[in-house]
Protein backbone atom coordinates (compact mmCIF):
# COMPACT_ATOMS: atom_id res chain seq x y z
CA UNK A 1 33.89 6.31 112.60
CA UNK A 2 35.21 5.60 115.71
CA UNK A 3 37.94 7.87 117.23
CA UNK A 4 41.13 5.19 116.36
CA UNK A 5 40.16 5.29 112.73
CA UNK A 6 42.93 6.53 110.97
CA UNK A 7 42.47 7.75 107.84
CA UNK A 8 44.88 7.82 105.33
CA UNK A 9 45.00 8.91 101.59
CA UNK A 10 47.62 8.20 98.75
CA UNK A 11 47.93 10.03 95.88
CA UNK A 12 49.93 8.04 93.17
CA UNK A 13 51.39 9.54 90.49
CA UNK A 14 52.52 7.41 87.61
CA UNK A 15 56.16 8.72 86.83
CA UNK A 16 59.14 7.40 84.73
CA UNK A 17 62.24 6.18 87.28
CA UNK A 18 65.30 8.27 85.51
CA UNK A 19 67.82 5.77 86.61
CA UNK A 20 65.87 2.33 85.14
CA UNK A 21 63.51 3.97 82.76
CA UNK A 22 60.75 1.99 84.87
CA UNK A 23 57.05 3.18 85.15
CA UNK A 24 56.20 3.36 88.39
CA UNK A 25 53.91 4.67 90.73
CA UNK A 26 55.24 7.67 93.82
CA UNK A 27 52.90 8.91 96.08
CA UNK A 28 53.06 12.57 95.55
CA UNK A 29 52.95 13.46 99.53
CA UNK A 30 56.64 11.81 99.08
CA UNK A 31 57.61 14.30 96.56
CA UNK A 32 60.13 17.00 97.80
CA UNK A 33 61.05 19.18 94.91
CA UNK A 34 59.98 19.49 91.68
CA UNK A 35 62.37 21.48 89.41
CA UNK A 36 63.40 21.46 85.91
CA UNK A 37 66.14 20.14 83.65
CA UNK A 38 66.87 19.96 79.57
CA UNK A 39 64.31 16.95 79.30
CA UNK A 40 61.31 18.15 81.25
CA UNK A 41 60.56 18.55 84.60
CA UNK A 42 61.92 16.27 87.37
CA UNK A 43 60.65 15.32 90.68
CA UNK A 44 62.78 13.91 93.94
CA UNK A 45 61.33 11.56 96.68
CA UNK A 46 61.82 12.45 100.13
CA UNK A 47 62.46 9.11 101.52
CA UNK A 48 64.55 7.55 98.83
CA UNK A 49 66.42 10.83 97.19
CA UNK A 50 65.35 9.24 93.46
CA UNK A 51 64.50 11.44 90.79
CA UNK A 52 61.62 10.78 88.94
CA UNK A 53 59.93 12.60 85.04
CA UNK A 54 56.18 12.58 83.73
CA UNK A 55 56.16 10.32 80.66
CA UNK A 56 57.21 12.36 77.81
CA UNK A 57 55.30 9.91 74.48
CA UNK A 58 52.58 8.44 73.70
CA UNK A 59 54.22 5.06 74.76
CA UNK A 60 55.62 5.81 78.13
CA UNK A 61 51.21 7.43 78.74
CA UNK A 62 50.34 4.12 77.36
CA UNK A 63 52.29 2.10 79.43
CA UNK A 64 52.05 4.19 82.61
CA UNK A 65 48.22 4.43 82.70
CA UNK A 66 47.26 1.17 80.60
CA UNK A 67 46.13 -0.68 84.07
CA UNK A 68 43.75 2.04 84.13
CA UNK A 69 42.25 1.45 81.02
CA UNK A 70 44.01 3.74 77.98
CA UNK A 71 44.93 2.46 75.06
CA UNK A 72 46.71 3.61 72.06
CA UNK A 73 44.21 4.12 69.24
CA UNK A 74 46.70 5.60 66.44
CA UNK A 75 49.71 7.48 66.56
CA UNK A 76 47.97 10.65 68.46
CA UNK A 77 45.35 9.09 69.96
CA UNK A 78 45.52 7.23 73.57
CA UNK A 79 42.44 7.61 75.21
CA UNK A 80 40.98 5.76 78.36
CA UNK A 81 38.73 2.75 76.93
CA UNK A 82 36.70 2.67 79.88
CA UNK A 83 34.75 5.83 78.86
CA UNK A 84 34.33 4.46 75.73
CA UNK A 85 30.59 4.01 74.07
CA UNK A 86 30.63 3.47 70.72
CA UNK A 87 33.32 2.19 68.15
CA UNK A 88 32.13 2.90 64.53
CA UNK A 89 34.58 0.30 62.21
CA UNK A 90 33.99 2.14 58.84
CA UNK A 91 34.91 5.69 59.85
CA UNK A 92 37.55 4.74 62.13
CA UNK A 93 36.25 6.26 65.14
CA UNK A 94 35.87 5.33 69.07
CA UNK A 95 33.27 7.34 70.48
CA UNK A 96 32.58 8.48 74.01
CA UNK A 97 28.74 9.44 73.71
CA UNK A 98 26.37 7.11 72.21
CA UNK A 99 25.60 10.38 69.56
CA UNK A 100 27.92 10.81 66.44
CA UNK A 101 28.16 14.82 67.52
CA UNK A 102 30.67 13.30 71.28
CA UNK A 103 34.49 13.83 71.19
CA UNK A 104 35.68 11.02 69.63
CA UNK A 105 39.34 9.35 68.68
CA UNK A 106 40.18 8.06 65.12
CA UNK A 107 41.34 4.29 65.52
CA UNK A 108 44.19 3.69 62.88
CA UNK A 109 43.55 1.07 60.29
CA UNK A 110 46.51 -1.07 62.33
CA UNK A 111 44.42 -1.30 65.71
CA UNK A 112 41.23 -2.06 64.33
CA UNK A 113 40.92 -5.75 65.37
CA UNK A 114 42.31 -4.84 68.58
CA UNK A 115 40.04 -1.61 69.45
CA UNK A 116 37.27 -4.63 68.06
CA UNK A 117 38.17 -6.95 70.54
CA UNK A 118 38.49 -4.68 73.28
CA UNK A 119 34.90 -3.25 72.40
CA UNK A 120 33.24 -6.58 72.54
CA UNK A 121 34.83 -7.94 75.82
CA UNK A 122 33.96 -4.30 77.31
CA UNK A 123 30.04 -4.34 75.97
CA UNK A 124 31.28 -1.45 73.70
CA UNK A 125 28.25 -0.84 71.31
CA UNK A 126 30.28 -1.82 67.75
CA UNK A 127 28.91 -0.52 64.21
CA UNK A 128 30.29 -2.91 61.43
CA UNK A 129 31.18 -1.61 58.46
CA UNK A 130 29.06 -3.52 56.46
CA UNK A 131 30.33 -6.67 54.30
CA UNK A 132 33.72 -5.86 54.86
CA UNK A 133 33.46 -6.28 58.54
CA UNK A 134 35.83 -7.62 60.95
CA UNK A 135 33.63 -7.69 63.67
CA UNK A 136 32.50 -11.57 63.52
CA UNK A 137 35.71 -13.14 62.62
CA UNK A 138 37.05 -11.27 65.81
CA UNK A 139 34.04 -11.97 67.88
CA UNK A 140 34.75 -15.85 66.94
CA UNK A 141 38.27 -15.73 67.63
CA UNK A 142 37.11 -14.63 71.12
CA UNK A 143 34.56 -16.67 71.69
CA UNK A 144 37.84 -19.97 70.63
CA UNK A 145 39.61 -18.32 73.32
CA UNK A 146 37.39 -18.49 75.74
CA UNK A 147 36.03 -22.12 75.64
């Protein structure tokens, strides 16, 4: 490194925008104060004054970290996809060892082809559930999609 390198690291912090209910992203070396009010706790930007909140449900997480890679996977469940190894379709569970004994997330009967699809375009190791399985009609529809 040469001595006019500048280094410079940014810290974002996905936070909810209290006046348009926006996701967005704050550096949190522009964070002032942090205090607390009825609906959780608030943080204020030094340079613009705007108060910001952590996401507070499962939706606002989802939406706030989906461009890193979580998903929804039922209604208590959103976990990060990327860490993701296995996705057994019978028991309803997305796995993040390749060893039924890993932390795991149940996958609600509503997200299946979608936890599917995501698992094949991702390389996701996928155990049909036998005869009942989803997994080529969704691999197919993919494969349409694609061509």
């Amino acid at each position: 490194m040469s001595d006019d390198t500048c280094v410079m690291h940014v810290h974002l912090v996905p936070l909810v925008d209290l006046e348009s209910g926006q996701i967005v992203e704050v550096d949190r070396n522009d964070i002032t104060k942090i205090t607390s009010d009825k609906y959780g706790i608030v943080f204020t930007s030094h340079e613009t004054g705007k108060r910001y909140r952590f996401p507070r449900n499962q939706d606002e997480i989802e939406e706030a970290w989906f461009q890193y890679g979580f998903r929804s996977t039922d209604s208590t469940n959103v976990v990060n996809v990327n860490r993701a190894k296995v996705y057994d379709e019978a028991r309803g569970r997305l796995y993040f060892e390749d060893s039924e004994e890993s932390d795991f997330a149940y996958v609600a009967a509503v997200h299946n082809d979608h936890v599917m699809a995501l698992s094949i375009q991702r390389g996701i190791k996928v155990i049909p559930s036998g005869i009942r399985s989803r997994y080529n009609k969704v691999k197919e529809r993919l494969t349409r999609r694609s061509e």
